[in-house]
PDB file of N, CA and C in Angstrom:
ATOM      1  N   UNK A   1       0.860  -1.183   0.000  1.00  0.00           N
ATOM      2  CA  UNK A   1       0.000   0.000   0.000  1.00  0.00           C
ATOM      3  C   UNK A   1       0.899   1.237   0.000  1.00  0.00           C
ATOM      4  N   UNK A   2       0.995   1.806  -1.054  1.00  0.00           N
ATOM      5  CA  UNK A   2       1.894   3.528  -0.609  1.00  0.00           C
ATOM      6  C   UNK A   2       1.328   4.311   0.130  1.00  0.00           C
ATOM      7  N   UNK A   3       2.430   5.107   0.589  1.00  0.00           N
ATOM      8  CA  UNK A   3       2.158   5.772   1.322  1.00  0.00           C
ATOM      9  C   UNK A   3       2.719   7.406   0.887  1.00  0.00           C
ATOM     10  N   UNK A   4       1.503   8.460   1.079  1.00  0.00           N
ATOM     11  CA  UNK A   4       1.989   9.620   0.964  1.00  0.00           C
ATOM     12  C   UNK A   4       1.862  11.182   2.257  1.00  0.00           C
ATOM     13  N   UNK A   5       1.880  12.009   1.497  1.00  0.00           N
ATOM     14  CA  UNK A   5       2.319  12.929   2.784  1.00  0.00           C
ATOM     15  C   UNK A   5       1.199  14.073   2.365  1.00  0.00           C
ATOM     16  N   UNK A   6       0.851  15.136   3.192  1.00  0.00           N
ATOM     17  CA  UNK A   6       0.142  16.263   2.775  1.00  0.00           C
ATOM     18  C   UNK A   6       1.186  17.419   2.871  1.00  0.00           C
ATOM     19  N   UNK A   7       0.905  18.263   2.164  1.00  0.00           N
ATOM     20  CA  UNK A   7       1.885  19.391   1.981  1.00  0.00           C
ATOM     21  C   UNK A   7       1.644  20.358   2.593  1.00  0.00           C
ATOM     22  N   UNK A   8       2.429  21.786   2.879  1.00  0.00           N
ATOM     23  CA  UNK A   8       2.249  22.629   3.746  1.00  0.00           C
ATOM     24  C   UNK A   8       1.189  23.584   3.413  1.00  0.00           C
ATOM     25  N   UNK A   9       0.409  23.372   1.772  1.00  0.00           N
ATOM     26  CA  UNK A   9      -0.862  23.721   1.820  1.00  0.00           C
ATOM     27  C   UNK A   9      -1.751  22.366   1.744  1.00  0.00           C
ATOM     28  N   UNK A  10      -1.361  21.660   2.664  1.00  0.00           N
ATOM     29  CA  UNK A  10      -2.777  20.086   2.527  1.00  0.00           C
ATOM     30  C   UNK A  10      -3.152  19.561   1.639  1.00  0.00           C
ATOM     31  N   UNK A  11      -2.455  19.755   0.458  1.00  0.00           N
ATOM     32  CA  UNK A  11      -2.888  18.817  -0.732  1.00  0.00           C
ATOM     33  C   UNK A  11      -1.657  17.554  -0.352  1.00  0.00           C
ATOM     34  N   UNK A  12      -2.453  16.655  -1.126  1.00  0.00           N
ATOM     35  CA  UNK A  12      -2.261  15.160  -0.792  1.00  0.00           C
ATOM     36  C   UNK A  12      -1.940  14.456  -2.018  1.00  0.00           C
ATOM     37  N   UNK A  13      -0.660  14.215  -2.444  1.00  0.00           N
ATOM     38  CA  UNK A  13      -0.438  13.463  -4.044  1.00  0.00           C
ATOM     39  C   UNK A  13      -0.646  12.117  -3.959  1.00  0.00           C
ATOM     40  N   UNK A  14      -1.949  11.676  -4.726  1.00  0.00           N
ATOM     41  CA  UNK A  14      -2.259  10.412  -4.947  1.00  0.00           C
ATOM     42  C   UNK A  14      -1.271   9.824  -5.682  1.00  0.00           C
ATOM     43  N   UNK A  15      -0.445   8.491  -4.926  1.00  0.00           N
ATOM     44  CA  UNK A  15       0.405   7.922  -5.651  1.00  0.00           C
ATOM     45  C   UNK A  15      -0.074   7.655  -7.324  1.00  0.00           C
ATOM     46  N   UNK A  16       0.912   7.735  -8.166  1.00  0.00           N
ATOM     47  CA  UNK A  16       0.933   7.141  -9.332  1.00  0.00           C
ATOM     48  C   UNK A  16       0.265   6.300  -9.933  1.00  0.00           C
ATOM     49  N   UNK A  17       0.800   5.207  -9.080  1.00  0.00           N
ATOM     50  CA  UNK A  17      -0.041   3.600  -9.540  1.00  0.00           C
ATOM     51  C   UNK A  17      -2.080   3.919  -9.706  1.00  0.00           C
ATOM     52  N   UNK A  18      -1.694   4.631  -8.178  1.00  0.00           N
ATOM     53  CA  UNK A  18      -3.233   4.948  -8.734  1.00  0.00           C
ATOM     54  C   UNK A  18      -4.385   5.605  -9.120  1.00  0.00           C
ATOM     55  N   UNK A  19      -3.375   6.943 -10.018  1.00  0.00           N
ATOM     56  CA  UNK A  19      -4.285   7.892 -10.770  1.00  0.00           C
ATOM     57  C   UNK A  19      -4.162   6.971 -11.799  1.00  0.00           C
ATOM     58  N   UNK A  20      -2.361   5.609 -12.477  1.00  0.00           N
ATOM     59  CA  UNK A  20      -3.283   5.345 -13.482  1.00  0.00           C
ATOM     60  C   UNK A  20      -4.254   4.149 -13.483  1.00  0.00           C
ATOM     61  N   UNK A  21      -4.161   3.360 -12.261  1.00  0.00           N
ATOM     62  CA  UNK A  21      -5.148   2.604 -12.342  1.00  0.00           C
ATOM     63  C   UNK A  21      -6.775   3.055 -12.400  1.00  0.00           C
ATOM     64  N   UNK A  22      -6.572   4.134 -11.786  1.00  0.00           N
ATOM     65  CA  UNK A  22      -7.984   4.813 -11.924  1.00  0.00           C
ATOM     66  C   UNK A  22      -8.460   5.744 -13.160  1.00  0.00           C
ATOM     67  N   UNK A  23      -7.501   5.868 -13.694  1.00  0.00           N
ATOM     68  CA  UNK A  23      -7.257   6.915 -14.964  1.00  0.00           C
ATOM     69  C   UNK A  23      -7.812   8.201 -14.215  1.00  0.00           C
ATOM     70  N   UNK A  24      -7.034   8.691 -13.252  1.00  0.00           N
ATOM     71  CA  UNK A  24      -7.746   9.929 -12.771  1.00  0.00           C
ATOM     72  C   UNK A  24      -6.606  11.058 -13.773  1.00  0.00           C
ATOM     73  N   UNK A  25      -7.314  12.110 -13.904  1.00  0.00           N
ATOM     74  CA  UNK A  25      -6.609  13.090 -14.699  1.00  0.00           C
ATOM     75  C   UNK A  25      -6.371  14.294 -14.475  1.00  0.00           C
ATOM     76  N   UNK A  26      -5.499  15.010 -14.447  1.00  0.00           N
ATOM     77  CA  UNK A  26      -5.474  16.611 -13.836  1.00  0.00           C
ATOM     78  C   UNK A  26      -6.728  17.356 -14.137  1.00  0.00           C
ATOM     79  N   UNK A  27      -7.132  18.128 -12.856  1.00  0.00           N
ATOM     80  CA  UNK A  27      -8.530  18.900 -12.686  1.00  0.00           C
ATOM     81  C   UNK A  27     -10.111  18.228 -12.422  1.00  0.00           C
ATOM     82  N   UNK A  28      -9.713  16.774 -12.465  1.00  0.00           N
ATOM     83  CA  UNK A  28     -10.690  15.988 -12.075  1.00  0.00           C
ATOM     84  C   UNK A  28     -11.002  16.503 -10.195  1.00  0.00           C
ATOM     85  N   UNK A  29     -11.994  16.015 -10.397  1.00  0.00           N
ATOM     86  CA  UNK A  29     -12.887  16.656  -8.718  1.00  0.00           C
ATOM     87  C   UNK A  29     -12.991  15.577  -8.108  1.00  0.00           C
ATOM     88  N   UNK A  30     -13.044  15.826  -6.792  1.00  0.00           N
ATOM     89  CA  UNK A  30     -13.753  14.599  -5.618  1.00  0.00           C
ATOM     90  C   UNK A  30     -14.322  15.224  -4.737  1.00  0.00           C
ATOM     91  N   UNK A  31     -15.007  14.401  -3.933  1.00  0.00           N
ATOM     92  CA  UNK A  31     -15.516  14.917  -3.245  1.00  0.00           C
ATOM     93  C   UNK A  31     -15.071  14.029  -1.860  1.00  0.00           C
ATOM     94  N   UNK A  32     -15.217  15.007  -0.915  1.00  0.00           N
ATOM     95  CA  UNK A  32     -14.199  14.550   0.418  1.00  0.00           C
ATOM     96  C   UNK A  32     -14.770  14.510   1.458  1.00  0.00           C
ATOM     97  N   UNK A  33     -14.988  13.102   1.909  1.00  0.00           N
ATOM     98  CA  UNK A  33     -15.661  12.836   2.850  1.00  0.00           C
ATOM     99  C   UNK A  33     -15.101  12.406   4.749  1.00  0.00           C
ATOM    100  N   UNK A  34     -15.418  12.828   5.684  1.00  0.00           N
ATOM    101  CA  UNK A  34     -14.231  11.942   6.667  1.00  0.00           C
ATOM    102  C   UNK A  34     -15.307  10.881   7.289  1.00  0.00           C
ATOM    103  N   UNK A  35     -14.613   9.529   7.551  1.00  0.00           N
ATOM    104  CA  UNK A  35     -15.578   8.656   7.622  1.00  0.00           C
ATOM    105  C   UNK A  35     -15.419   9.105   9.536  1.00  0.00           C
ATOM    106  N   UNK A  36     -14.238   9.152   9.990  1.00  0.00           N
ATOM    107  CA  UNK A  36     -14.042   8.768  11.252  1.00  0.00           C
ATOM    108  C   UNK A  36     -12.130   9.738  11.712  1.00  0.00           C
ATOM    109  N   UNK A  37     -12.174  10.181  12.736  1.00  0.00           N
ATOM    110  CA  UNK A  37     -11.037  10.633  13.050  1.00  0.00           C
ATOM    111  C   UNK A  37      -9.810  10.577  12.113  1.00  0.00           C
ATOM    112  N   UNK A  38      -9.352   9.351  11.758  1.00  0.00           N
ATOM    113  CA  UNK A  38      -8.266   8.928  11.289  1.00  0.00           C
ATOM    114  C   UNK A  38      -7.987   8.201   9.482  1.00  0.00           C
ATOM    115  N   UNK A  39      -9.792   8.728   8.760  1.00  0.00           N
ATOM    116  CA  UNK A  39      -9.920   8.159   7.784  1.00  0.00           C
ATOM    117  C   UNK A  39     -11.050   8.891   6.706  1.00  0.00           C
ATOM    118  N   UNK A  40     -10.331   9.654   5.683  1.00  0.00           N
ATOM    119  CA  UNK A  40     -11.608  10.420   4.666  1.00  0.00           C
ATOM    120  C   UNK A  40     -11.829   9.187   3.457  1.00  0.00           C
ATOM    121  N   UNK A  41     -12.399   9.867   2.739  1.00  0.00           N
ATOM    122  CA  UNK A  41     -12.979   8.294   1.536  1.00  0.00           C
ATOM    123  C   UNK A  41     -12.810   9.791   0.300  1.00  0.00           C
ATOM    124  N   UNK A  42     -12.354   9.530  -0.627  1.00  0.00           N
ATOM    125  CA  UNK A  42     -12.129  10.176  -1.549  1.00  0.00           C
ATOM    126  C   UNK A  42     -13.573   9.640  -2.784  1.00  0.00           C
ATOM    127  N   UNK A  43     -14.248  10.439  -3.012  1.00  0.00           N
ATOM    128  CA  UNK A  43     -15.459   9.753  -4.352  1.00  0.00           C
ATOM    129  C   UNK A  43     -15.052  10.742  -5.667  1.00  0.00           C
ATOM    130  N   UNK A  44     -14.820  10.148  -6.601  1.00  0.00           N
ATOM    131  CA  UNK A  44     -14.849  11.230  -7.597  1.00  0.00           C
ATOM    132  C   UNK A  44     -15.880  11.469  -8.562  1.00  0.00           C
ATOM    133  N   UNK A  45     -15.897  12.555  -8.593  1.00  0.00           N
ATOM    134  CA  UNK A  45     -17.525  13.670  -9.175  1.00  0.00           C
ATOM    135  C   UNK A  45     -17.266  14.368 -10.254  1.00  0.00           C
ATOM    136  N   UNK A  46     -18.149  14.264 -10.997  1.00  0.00           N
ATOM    137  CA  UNK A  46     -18.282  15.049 -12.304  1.00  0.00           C
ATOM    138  C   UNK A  46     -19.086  16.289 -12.289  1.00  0.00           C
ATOM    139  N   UNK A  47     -18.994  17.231 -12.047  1.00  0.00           N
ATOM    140  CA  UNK A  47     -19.813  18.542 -11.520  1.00  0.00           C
ATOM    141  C   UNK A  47     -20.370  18.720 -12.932  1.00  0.00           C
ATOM    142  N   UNK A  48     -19.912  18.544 -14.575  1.00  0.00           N
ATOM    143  CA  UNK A  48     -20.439  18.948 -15.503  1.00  0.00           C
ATOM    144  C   UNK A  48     -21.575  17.983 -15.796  1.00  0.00           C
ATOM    145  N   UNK A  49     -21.426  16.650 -15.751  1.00  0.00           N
ATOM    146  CA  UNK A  49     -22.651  15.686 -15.922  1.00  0.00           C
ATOM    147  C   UNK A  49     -23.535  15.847 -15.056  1.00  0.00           C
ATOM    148  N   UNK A  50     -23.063  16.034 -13.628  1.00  0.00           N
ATOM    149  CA  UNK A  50     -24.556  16.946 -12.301  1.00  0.00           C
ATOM    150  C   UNK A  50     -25.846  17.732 -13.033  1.00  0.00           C
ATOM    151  N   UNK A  51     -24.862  18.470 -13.064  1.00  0.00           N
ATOM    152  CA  UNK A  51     -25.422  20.122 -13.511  1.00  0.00           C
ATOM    153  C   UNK A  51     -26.299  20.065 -15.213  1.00  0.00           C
ATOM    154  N   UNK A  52     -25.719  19.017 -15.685  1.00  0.00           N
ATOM    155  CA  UNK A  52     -26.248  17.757 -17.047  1.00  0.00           C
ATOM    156  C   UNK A  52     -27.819  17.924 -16.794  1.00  0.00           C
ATOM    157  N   UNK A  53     -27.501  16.821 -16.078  1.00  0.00           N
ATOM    158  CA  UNK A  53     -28.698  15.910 -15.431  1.00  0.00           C
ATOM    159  C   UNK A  53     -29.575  16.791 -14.643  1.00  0.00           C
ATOM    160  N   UNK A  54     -29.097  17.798 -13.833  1.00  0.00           N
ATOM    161  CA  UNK A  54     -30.174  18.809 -12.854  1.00  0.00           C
ATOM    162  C   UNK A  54     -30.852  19.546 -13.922  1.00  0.00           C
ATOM    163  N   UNK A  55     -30.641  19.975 -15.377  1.00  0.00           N
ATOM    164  CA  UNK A  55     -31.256  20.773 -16.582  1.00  0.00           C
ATOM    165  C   UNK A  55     -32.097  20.165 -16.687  1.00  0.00           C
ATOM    166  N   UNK A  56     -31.642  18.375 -16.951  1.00  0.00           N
ATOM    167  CA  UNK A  56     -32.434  17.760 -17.827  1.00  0.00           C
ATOM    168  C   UNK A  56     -33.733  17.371 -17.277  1.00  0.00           C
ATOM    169  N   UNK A  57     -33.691  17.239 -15.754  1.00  0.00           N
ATOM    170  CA  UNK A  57     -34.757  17.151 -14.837  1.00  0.00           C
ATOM    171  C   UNK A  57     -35.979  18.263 -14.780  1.00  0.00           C
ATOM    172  N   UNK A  58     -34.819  19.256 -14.740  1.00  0.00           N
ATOM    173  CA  UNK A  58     -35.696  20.750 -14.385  1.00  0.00           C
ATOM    174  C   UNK A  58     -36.453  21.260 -15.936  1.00  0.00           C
ATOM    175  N   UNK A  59     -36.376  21.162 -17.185  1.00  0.00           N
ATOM    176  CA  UNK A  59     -36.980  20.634 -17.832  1.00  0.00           C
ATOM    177  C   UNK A  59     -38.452  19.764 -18.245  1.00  0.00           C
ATOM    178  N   UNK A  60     -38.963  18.875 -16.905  1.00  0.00           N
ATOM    179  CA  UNK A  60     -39.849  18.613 -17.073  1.00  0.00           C
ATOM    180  C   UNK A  60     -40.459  19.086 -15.627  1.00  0.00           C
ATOM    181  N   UNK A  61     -40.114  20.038 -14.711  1.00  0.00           N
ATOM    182  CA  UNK A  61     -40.996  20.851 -14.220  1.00  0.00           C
ATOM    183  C   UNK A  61     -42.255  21.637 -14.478  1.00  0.00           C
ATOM    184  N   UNK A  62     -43.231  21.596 -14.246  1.00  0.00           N
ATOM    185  CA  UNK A  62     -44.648  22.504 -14.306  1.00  0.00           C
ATOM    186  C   UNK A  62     -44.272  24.082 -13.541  1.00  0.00           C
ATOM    187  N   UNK A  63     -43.789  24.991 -14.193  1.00  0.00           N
ATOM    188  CA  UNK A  63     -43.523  25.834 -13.133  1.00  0.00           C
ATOM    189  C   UNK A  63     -44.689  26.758 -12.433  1.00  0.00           C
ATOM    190  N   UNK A  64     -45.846  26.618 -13.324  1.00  0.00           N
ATOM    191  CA  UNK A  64     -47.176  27.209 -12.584  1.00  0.00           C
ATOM    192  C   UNK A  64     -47.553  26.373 -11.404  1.00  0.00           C
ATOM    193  N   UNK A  65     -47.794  24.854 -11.859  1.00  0.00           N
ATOM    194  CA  UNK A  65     -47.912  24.101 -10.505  1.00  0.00           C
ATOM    195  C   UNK A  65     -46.981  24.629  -9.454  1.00  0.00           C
ATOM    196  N   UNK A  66     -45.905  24.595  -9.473  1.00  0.00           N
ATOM    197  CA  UNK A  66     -44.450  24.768  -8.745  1.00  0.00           C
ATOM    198  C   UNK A  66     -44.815  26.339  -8.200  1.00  0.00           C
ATOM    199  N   UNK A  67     -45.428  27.432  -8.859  1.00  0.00           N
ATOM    200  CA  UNK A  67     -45.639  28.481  -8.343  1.00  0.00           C
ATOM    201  C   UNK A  67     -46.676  28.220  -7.646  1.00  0.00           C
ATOM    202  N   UNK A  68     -48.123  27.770  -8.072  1.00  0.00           N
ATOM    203  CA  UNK A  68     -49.110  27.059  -6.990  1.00  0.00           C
ATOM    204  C   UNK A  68     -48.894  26.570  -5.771  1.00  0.00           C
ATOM    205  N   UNK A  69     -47.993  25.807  -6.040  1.00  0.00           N
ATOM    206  CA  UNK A  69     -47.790  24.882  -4.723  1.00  0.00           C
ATOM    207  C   UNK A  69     -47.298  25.937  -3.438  1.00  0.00           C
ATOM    208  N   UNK A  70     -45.857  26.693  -3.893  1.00  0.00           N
ATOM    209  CA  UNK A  70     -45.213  27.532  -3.267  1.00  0.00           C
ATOM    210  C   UNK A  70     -45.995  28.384  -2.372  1.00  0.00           C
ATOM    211  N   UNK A  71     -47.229  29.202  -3.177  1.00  0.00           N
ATOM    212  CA  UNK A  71     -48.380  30.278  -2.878  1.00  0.00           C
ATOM    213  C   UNK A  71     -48.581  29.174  -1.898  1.00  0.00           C
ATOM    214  N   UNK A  72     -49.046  28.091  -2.202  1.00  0.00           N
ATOM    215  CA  UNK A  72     -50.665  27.099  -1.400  1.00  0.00           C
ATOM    216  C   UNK A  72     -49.579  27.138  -0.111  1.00  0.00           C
ATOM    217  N   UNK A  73     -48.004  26.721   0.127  1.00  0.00           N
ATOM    218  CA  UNK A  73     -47.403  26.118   1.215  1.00  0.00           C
ATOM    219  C   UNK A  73     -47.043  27.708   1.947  1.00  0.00           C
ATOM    220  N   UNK A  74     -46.879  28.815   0.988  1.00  0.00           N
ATOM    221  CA  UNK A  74     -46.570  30.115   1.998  1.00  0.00           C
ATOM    222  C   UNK A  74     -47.906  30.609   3.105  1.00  0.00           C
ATOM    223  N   UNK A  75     -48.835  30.343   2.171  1.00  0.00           N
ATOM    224  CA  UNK A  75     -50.220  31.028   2.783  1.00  0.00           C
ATOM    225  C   UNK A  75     -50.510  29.628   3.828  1.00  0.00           C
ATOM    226  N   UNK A  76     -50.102  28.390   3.857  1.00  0.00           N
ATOM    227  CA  UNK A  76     -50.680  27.638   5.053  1.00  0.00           C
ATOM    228  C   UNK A  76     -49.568  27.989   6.340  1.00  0.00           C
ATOM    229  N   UNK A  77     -48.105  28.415   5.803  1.00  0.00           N
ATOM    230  CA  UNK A  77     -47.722  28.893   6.948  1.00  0.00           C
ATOM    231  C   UNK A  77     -47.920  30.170   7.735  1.00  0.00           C
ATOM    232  N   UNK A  78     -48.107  31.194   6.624  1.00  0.00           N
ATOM    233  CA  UNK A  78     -48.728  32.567   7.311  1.00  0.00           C
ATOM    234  C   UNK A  78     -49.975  31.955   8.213  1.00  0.00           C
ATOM    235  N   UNK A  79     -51.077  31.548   7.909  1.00  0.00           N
ATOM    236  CA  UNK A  79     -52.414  31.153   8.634  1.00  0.00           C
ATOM    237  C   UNK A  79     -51.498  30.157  10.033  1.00  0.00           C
ATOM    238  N   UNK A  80     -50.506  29.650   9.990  1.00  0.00           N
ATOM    239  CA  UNK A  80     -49.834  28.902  11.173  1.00  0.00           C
ATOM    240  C   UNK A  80     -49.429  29.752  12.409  1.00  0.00           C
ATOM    241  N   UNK A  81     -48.478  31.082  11.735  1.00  0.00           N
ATOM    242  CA  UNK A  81     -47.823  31.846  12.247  1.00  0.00           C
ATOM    243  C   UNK A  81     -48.765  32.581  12.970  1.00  0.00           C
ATOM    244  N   UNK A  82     -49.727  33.029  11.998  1.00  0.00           N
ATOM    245  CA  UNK A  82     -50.777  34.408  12.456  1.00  0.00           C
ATOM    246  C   UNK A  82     -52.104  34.069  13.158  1.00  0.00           C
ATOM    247  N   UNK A  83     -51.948  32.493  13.467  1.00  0.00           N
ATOM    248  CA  UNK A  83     -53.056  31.828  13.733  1.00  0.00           C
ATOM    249  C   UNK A  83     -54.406  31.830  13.323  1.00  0.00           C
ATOM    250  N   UNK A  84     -54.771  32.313  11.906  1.00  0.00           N
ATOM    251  CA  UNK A  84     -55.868  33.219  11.059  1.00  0.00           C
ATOM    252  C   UNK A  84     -56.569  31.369  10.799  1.00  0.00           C
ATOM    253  N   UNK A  85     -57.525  31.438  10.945  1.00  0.00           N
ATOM    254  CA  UNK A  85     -58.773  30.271  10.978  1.00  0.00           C
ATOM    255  C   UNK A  85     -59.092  30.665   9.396  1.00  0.00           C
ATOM    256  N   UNK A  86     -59.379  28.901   9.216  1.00  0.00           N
ATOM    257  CA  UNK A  86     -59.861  28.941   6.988  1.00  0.00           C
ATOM    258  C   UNK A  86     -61.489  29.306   7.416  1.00  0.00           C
TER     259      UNK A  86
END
């Protein structure tokens, strides 16, 4: 298992063997998780296929419903807050 070091700004060089076993490539992203005191889990993320996929979703939104709903859920909390009877 290699072993590496963090630098005096905290970046961490993933040994060799396994950017190429992973084919990881300069400017690739992860995302950084700590499981426990002594141990993070590295996942790697594609922020351009995300942001893909969040279009392609948002896309089949109703945005009148979506404005409906918003109105219907603001006005049941005002009547919560202001205690105003239907």
């Amino acid at each position: 298992m290699p072993v590496t070091k963090v630098d005096e700004k905290g970046r961490i060089l993933l040994p060799k063997e396994i950017r190429d076993r992973m084919n990881i490539k300069p400017g690739e992203e992860f995302l950084v998780a700590d499981v426990d005191r002594d141990a993070v889990i590295l996942k790697r993320i594609d922020v351009k296929k995300m942001l893909e996929d969040l279009i392609e979703k948002a896309k089949g939104v109703d945005l009148e419903k979506l404005e409906q709903e918003v109105e219907e859920e603001g006005n049941r909390i005002a009547r919560k807050k202001y205690k105003v009877l239907d």
